[in-house]
N, C-alpha and C. Protein backbone atom coordinates (compact mmCIF):
# COMPACT_ATOMS: atom_id res chain seq x y z
N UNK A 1 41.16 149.87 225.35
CA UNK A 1 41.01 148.58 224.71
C UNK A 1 41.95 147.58 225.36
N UNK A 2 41.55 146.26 225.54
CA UNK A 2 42.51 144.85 226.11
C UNK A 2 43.37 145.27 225.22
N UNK A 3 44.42 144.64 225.75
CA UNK A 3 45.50 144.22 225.07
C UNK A 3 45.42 142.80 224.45
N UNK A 4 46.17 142.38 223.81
CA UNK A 4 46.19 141.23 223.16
C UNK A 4 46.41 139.77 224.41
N UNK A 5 47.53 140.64 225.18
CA UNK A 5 47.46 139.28 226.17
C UNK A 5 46.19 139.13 227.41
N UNK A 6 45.81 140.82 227.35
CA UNK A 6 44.82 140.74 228.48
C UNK A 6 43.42 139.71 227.63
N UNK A 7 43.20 139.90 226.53
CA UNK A 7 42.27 138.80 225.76
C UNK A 7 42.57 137.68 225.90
N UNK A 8 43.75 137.03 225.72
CA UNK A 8 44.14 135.82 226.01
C UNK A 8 43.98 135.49 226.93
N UNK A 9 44.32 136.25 228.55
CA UNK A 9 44.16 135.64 229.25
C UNK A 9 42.17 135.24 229.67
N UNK A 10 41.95 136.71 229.17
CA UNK A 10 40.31 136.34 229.39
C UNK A 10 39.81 135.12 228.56
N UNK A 11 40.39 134.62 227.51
CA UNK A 11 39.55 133.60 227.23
C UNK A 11 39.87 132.11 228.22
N UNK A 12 41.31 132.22 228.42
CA UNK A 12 41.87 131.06 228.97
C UNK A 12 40.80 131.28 230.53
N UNK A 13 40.31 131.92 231.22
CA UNK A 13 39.57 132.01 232.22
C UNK A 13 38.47 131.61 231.79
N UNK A 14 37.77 132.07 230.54
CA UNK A 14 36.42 131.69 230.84
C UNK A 14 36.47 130.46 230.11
N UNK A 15 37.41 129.68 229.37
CA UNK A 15 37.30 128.03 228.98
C UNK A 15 37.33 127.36 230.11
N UNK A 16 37.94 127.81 231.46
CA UNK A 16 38.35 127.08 232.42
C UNK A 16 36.67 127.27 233.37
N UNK A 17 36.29 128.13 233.24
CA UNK A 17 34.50 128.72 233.97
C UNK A 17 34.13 127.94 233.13
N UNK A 18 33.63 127.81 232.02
CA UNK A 18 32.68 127.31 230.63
C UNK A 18 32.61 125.41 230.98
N UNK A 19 34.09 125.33 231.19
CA UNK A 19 34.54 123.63 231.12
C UNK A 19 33.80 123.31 232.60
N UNK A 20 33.98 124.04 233.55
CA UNK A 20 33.64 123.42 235.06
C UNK A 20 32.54 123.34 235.25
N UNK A 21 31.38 124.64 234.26
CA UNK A 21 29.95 124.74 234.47
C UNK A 21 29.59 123.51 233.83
N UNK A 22 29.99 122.67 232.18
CA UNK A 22 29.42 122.15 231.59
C UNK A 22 29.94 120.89 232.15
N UNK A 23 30.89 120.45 233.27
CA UNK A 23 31.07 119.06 234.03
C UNK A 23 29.89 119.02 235.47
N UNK A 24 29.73 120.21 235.82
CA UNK A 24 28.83 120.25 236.93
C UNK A 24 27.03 119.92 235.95
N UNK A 25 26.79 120.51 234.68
CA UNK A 25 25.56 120.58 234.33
C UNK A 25 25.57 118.62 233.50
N UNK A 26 26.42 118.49 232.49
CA UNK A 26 26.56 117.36 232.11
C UNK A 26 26.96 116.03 232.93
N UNK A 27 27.61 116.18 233.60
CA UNK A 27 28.22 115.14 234.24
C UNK A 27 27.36 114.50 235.85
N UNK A 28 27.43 116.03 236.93
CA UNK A 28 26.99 115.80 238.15
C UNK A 28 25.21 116.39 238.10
N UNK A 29 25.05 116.58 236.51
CA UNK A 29 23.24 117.17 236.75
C UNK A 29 23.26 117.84 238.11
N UNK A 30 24.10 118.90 237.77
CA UNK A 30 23.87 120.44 239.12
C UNK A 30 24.16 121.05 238.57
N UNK A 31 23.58 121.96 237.86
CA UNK A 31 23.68 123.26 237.03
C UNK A 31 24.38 124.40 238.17
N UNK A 32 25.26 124.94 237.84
CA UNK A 32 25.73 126.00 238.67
C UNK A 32 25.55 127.76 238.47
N UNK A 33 24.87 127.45 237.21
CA UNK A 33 25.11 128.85 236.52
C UNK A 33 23.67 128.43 235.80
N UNK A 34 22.50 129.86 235.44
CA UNK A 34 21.28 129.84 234.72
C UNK A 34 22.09 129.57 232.96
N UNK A 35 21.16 128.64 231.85
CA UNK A 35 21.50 128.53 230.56
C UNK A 35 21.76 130.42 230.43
N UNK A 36 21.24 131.39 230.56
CA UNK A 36 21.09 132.45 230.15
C UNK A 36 22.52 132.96 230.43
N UNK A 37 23.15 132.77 231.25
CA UNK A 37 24.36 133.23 231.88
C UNK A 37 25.91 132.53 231.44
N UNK A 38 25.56 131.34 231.04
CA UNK A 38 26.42 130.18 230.58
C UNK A 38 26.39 130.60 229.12
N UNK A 39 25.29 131.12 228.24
CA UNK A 39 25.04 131.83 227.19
C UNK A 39 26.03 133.05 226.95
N UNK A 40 25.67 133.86 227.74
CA UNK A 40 26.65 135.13 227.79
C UNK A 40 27.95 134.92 228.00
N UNK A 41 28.58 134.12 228.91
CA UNK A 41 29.67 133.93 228.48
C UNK A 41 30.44 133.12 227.34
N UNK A 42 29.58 131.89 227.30
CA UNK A 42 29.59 131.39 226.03
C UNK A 42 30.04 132.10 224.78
N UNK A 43 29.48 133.34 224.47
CA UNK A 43 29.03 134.37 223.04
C UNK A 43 30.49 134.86 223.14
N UNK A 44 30.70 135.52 224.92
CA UNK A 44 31.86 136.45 224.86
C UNK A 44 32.93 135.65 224.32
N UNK A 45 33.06 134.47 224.77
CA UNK A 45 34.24 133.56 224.89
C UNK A 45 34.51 133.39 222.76
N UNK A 46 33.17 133.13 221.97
CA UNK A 46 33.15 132.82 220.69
C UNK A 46 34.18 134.33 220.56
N UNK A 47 33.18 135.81 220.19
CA UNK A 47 33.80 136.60 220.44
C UNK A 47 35.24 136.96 220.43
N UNK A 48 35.84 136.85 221.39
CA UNK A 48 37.15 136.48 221.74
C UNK A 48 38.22 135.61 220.80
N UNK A 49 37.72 135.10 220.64
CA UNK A 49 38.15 133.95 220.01
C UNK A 49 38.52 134.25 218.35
N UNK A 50 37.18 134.47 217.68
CA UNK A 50 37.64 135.13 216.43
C UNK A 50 38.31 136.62 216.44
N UNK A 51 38.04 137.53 217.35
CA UNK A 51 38.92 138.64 217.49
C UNK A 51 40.59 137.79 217.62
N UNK A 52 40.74 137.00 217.96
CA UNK A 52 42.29 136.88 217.93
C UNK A 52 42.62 135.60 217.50
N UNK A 53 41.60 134.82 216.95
CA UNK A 53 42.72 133.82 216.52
C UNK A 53 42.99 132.80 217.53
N UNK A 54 43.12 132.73 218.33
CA UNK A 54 43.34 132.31 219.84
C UNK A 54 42.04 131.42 220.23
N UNK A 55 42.60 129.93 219.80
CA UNK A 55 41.29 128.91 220.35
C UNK A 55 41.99 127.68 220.60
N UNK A 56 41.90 127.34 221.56
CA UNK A 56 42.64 125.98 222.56
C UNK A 56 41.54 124.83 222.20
N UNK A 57 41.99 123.71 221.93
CA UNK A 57 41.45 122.26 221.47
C UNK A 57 40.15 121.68 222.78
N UNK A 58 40.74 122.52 223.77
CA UNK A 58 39.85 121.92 225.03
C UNK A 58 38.35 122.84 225.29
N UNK A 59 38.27 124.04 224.18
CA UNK A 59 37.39 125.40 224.55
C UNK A 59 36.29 124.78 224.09
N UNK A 60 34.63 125.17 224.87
CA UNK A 60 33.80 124.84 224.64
C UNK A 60 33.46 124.71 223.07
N UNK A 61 33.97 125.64 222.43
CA UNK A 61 33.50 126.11 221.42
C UNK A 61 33.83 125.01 220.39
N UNK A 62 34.80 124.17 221.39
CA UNK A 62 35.36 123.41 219.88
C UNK A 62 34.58 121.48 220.40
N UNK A 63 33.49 121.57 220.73
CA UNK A 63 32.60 120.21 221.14
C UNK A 63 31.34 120.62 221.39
N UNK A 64 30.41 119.51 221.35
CA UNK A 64 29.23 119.84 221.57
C UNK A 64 29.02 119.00 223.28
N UNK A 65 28.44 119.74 223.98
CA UNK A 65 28.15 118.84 225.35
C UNK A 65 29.40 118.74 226.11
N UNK A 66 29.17 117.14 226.59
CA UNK A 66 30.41 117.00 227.42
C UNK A 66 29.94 115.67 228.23
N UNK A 67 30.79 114.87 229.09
CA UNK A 67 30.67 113.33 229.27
C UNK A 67 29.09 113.69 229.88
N UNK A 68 28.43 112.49 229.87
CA UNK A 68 27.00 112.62 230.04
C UNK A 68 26.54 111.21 230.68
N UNK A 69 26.08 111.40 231.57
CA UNK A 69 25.77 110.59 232.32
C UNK A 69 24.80 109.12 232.07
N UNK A 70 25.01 108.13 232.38
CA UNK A 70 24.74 106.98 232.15
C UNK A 70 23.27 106.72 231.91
N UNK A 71 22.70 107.18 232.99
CA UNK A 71 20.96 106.93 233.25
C UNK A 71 19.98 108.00 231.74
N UNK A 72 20.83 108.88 230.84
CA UNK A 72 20.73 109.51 229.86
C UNK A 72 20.20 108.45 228.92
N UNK A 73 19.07 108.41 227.88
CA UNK A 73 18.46 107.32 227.08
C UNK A 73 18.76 108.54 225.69
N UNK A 74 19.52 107.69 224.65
CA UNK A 74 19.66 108.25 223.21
C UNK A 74 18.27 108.65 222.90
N UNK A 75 18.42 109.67 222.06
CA UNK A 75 16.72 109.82 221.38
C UNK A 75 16.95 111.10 219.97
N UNK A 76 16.74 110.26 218.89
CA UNK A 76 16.72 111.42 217.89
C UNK A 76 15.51 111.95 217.60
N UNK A 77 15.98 113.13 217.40
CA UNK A 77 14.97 114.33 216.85
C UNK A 77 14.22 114.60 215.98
N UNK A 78 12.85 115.03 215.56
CA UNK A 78 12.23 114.22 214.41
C UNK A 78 12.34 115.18 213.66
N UNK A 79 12.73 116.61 214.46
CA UNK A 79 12.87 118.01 213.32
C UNK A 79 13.88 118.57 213.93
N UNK A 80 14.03 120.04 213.47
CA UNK A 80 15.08 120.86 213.71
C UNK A 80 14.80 121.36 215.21
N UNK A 81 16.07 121.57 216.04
CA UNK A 81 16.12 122.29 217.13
C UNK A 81 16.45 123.55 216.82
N UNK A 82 15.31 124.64 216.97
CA UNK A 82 15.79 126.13 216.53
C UNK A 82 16.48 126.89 217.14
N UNK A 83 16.29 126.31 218.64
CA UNK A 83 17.07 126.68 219.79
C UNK A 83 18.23 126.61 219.23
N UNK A 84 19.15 125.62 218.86
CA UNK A 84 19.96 125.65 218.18
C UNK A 84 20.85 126.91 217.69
N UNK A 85 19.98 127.71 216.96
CA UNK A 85 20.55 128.64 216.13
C UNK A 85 21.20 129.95 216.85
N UNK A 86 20.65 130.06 218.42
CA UNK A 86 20.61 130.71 219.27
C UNK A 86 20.23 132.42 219.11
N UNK A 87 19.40 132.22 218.60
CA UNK A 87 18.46 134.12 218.07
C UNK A 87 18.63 134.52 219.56
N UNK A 88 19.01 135.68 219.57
CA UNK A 88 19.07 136.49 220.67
C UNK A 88 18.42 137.60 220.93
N UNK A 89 17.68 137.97 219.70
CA UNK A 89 16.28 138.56 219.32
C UNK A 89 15.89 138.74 218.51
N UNK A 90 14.46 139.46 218.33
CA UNK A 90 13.57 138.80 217.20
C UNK A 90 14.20 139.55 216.06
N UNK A 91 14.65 139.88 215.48
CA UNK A 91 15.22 140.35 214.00
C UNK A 91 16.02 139.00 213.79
N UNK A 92 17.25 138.61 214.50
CA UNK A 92 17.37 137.56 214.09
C UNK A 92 17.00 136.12 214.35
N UNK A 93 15.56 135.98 214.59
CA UNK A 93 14.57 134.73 214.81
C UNK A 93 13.89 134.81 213.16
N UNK A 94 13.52 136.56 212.79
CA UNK A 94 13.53 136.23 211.10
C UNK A 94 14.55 135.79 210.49
């Protein structure tokens, strides 16, 4: 099993992966990493996080998105995004 600091340090790595993917996908529209993969670490990083307590103000987990580019047009949603909820399979899509 990690140790407590070896967790720490894994999360402080993947906020620093998580933050660079979501300035390259939000910011420079160049995705560097598939949603599916940015997902998985994403989960691990949540994961992590409630296993220890251990969550930095800058971690994905704690914003939605990230600066977004100008040529972007507002647009609200007329229903729910289910995507949202992120089912990872069908037991929990019921």
């Amino acid at each position: 099993m990690d140790s407590a600091k070896e967790k720490i340090d894994i999360i402080e790595e993947l906020i620093m992966e998580l933050n660079k993917y979501a300035y390259a996908y939000y910011v420079l529209d160049n995705p560097e990493i598939s949603d599916k993969e940015y997902d998985i670490s994403y989960d691990k990083l949540v994961k992590l996080e409630k296993e220890t307590g251990y969550i930095l103000p800058y971690s994905p987990t704690q914003r939605v998105g990230d600066k977004i580019l100008s040529e972007f047009k507002k647009y609200t949603h007329k229903a729910k995004l289910w995507s949202l909820d992120k089912a990872q399979n069908f037991s929990e899509i019921k």
